[in-house]
Protein backbone atom coordinates (compact mmCIF):
# COMPACT_ATOMS: atom_id res chain seq x y z
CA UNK A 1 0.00 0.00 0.00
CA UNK A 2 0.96 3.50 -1.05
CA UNK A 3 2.30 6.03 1.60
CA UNK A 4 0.20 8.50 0.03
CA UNK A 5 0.62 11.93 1.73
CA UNK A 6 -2.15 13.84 0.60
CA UNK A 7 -4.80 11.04 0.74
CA UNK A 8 -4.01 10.27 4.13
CA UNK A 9 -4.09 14.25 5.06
CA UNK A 10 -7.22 14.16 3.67
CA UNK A 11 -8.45 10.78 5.75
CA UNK A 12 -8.93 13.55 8.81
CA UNK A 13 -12.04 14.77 6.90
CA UNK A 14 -13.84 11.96 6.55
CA UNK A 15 -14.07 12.28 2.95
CA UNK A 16 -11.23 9.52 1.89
CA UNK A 17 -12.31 5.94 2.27
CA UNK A 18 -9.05 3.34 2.47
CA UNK A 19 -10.88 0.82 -0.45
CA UNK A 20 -10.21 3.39 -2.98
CA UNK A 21 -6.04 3.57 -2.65
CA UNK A 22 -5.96 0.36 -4.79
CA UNK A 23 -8.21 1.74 -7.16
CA UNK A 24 -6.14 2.87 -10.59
CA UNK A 25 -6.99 5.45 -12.53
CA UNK A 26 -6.27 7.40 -15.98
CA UNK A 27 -6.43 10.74 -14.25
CA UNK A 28 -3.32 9.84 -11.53
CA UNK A 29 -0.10 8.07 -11.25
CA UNK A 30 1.93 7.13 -8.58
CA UNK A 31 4.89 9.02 -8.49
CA UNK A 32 7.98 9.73 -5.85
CA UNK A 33 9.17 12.73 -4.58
CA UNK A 34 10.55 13.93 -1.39
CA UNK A 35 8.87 14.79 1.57
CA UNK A 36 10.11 17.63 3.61
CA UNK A 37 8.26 17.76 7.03
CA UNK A 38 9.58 19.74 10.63
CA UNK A 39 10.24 15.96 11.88
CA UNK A 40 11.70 14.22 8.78
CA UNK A 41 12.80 14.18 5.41
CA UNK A 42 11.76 10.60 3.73
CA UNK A 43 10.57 9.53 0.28
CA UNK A 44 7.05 8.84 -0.30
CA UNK A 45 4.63 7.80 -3.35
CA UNK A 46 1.94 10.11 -4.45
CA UNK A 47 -0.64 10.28 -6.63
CA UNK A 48 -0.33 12.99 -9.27
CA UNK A 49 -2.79 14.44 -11.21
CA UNK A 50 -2.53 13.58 -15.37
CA UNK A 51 -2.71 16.50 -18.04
CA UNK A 52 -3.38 16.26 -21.72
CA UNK A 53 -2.97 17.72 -24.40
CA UNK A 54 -6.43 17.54 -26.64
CA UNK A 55 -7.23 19.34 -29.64
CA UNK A 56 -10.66 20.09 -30.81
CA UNK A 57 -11.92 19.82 -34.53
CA UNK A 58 -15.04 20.81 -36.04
CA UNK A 59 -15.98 20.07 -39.94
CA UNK A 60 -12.22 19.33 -39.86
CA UNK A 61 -11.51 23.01 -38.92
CA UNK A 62 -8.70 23.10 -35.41
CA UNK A 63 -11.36 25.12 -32.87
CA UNK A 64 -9.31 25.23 -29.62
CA UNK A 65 -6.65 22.53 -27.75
CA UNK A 66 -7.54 21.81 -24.22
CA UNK A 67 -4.91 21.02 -21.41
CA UNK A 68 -7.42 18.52 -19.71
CA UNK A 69 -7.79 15.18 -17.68
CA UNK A 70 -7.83 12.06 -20.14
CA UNK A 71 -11.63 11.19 -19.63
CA UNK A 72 -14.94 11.79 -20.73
CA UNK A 73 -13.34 14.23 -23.78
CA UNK A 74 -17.13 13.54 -25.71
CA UNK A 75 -18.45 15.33 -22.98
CA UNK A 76 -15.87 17.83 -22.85
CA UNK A 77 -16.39 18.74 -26.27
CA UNK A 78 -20.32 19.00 -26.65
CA UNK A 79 -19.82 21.40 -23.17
CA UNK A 80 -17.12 23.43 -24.50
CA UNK A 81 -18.99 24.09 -27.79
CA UNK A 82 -22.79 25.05 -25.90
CA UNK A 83 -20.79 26.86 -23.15
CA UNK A 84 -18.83 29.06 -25.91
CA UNK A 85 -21.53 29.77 -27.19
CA UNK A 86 -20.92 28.37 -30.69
CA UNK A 87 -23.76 25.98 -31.17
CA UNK A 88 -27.54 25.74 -29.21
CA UNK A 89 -27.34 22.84 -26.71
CA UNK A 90 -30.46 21.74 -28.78
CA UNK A 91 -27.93 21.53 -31.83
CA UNK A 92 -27.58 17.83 -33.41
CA UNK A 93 -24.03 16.49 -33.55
CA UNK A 94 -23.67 14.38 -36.17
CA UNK A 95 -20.86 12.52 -34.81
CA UNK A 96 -17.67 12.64 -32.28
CA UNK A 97 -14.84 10.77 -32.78
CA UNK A 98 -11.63 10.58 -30.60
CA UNK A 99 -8.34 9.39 -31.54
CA UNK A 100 -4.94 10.00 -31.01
CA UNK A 101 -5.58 12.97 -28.39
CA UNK A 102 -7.69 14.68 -30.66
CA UNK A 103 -11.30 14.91 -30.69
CA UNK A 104 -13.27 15.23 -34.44
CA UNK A 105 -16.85 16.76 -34.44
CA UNK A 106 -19.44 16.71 -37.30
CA UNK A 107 -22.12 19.09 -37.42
CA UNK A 108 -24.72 20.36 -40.39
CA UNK A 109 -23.99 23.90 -40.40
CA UNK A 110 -26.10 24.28 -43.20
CA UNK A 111 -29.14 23.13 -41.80
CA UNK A 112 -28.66 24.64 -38.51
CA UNK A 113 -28.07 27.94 -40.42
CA UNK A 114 -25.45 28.94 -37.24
CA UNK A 115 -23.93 32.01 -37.81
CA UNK A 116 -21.38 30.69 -35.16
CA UNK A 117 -20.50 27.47 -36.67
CA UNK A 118 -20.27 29.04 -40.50
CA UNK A 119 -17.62 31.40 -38.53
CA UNK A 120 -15.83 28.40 -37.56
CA UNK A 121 -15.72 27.12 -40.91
CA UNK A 122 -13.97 30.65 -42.51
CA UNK A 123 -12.07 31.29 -39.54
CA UNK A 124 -11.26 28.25 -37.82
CA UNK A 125 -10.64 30.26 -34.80
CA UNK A 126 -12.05 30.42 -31.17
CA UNK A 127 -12.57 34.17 -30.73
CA UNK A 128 -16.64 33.55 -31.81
CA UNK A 129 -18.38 34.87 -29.18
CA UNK A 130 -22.21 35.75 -29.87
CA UNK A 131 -22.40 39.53 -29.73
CA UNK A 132 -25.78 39.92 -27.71
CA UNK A 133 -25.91 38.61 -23.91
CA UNK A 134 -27.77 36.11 -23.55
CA UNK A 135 -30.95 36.75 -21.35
CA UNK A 136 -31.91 34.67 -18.77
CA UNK A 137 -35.70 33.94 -18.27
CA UNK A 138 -36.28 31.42 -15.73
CA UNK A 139 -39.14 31.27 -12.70
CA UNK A 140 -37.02 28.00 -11.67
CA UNK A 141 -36.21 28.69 -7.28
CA UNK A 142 -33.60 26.82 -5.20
CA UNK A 143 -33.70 26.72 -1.29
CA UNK A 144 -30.69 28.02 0.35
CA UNK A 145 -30.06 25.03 1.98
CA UNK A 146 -30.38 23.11 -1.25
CA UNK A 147 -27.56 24.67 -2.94
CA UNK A 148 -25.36 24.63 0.83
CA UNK A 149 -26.10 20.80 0.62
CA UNK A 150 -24.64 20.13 -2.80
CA UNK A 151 -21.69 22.45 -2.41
CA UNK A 152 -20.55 20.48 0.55
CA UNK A 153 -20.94 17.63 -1.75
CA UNK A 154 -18.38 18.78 -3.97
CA UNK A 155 -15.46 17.71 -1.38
CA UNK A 156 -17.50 13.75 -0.69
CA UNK A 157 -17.60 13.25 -4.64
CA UNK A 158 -14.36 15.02 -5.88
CA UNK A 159 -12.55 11.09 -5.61
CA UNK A 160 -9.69 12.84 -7.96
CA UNK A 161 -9.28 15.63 -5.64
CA UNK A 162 -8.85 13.44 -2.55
CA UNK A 163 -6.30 11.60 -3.99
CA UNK A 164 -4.36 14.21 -5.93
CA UNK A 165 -5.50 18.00 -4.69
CA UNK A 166 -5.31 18.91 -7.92
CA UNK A 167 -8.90 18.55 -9.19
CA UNK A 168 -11.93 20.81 -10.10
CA UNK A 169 -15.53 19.16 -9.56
CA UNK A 170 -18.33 20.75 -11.62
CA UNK A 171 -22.44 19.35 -10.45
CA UNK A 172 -25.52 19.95 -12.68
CA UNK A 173 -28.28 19.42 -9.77
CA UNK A 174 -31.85 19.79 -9.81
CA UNK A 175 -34.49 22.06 -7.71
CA UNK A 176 -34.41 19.23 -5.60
CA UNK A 177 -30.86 19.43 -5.36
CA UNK A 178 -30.65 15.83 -7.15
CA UNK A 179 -27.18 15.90 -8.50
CA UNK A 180 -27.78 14.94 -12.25
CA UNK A 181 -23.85 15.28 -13.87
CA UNK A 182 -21.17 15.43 -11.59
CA UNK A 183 -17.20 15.56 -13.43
CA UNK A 184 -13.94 16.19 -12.79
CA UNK A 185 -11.11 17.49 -14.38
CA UNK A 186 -7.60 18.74 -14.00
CA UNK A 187 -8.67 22.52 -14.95
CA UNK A 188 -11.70 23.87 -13.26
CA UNK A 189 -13.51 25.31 -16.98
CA UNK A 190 -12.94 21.95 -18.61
CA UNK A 191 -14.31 20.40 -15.36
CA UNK A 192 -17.84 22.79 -16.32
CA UNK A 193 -17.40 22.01 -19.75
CA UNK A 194 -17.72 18.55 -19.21
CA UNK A 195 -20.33 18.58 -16.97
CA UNK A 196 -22.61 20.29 -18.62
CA UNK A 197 -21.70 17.99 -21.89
CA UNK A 198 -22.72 15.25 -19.87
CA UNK A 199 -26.13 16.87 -18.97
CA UNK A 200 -26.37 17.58 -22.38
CA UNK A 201 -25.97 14.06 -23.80
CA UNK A 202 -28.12 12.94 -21.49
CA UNK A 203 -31.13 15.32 -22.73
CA UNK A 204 -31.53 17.45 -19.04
CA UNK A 205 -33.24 20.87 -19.40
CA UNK A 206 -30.67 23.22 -18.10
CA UNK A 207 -32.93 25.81 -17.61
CA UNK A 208 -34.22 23.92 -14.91
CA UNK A 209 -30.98 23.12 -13.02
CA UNK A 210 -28.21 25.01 -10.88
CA UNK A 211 -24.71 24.71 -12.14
CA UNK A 212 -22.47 24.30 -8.98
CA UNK A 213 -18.90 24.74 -9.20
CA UNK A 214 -15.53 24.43 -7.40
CA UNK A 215 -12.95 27.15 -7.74
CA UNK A 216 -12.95 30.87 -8.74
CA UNK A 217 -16.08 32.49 -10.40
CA UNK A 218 -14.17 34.63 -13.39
CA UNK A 219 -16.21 35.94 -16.48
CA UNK A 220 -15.53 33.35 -18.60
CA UNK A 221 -16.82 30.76 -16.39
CA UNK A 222 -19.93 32.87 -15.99
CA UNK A 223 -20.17 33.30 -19.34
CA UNK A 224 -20.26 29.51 -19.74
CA UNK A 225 -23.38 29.12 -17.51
CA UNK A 226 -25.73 31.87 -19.57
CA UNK A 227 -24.48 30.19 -22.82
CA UNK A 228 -25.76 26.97 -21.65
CA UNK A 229 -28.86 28.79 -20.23
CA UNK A 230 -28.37 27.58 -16.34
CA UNK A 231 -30.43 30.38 -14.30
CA UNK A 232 -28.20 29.70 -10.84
CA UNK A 233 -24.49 29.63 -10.49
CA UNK A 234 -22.69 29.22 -7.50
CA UNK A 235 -19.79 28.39 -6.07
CA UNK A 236 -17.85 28.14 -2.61
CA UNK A 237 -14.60 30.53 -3.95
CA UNK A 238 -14.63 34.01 -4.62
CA UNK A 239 -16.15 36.20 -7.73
CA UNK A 240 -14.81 39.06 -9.76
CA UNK A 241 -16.44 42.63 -10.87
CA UNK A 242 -17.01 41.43 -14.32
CA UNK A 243 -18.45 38.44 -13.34
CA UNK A 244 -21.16 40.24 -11.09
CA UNK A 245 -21.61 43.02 -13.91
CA UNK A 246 -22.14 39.95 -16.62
CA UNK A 247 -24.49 38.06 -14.21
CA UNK A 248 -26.58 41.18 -13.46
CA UNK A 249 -27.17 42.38 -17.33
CA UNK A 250 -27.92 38.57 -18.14
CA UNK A 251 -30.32 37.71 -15.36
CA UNK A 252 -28.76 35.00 -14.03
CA UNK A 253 -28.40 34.53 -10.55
CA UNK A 254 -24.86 33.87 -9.40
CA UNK A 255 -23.85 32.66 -5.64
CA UNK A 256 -20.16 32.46 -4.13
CA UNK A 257 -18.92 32.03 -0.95
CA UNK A 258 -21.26 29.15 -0.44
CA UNK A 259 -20.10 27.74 2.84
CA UNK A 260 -22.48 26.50 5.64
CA UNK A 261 -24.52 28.48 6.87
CA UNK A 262 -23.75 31.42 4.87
CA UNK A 263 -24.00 32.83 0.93
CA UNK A 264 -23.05 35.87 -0.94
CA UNK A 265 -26.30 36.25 -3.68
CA UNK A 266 -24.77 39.15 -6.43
CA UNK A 267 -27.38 38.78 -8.53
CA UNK A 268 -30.60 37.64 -9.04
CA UNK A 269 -31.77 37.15 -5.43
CA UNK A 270 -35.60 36.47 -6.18
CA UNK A 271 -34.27 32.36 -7.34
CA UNK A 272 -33.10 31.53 -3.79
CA UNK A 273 -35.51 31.16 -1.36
CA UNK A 274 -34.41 32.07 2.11
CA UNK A 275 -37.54 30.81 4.05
């Protein structure tokens, strides 16, 4: 058995379960280093988090490479393109295929008559954004306690993170605070990607569900949530200006600082119900 520092830091919050050291995985290896304490100097094994290179083609035009985890890369790319805002997360994909780190996408651009995608096609470039903000017009509500409940989640289903520190988890949960999609990944926007891929794939209404998040809340992960029509986002790290100024002018309601028994609401208070 492994001497794995950080999973047996992490045994002190009751998060880490011993069954799952012998458990192998494409997003860690073992590896040894040298562990510098106030008590002793001694070499240990520890599990170290795996990133890819992955480049993204649509209609055989390069659209973006990714620096992610090796795993669920469909999802990654049917989340990346919805949360971009290049296609509808209604749009039909006509196929996905992945090989050799590089993931190929087929979509009808001339039945979809998508400005976006015809961009892609000319361009082959990722600076498409749409030019309009997208509005969000949801009556969907979420009880505070809800959204504390599946935030605190994040840490008891983040298995990559326990083992490696190095992971972002991304939910899609329902009203309920179901947890529908649930993925990790090495970088916390891939991690959202992905999830909402996943949700995607699996034909959930995202106008219906909260997108919850670990890590920062910057504009562009903001941005990803409107594009993919989400009315709540929250998260237990911090926010930015821009991401409070994008959240307000789009409607949707965005939460950080999520940490038992407390929330910071910067926009769109009248979806969380406090009662």
């Amino acid at each position: 058995m492994s001497d794995n520092w950080y999973s047996n830091k992490n045994m002190k919050t009751d998060v880490f379960w011993k069954d799952e050291e012998s458990i192998s995985s494409p997003l860690y290896v073992p590896m040894q280093c040298l562990e510098v304490t106030d008590v002793h100097i001694k070499q240990i094994n520890v599990d170290v988090i795996v990133e890819e290179r992955v480049d993204l083609f649509v209609n055989n035009v390069h659209i973006t490479t990714f620096f992610a985890s090796p795993k669920e890369l469909k999802e990654l790319a049917v989340g990346f393109l919805v949360c971009e805002g290049f296609i509808d997360s209604d749009t039909i994909i006509e196929s996905i295929v992945i090989e050799d780190h590089k993931i190929y996408c087929r979509i009808d651009v001339g039945s979809q008559e998508l400005d976006s995608l015809t961009h892609i096609e000319r361009c082959g470039t990722t600076s498409y954004r749409k030019d309009k903000v997208k509005i969000i017009d949801s009556d969907a509500q979420f009880h505070k306690d809800i959204i504390i409940d599946v935030v605190e989640q994040l840490k008891d289903k983040g298995k990559t993170w326990r083992r490696t520190g190095g992971a972002h988890t991304s939910f899609v949960c329902d009203r309920e605070g179901n947890i529908l999609t649930a993925c990790e990944d090495v970088g916390r926007a891939c991690a959202v990607d992905k999830t909402v891929g996943k949700a995607i794939l699996n034909r959930i209404d995202l106008t219906d569900c909260a997108l919850i998040t670990t890590g920062r809340l910057a504009s562009t992960m903001v941005s990803k949530a409107i594009n993919a029509g989400f009315p709540l986002m929250a998260s237990k790290g911090a926010t930015v200006r821009e991401s409070v100024e994008l959240a307000r002018k789009s409607g949707i309601t965005l939460l950080a600082f999520v940490r038992r028994p407390n929330m910071y609401i910067y926009s769109g208070e009248q979806r969380v119900l406090l009662d």
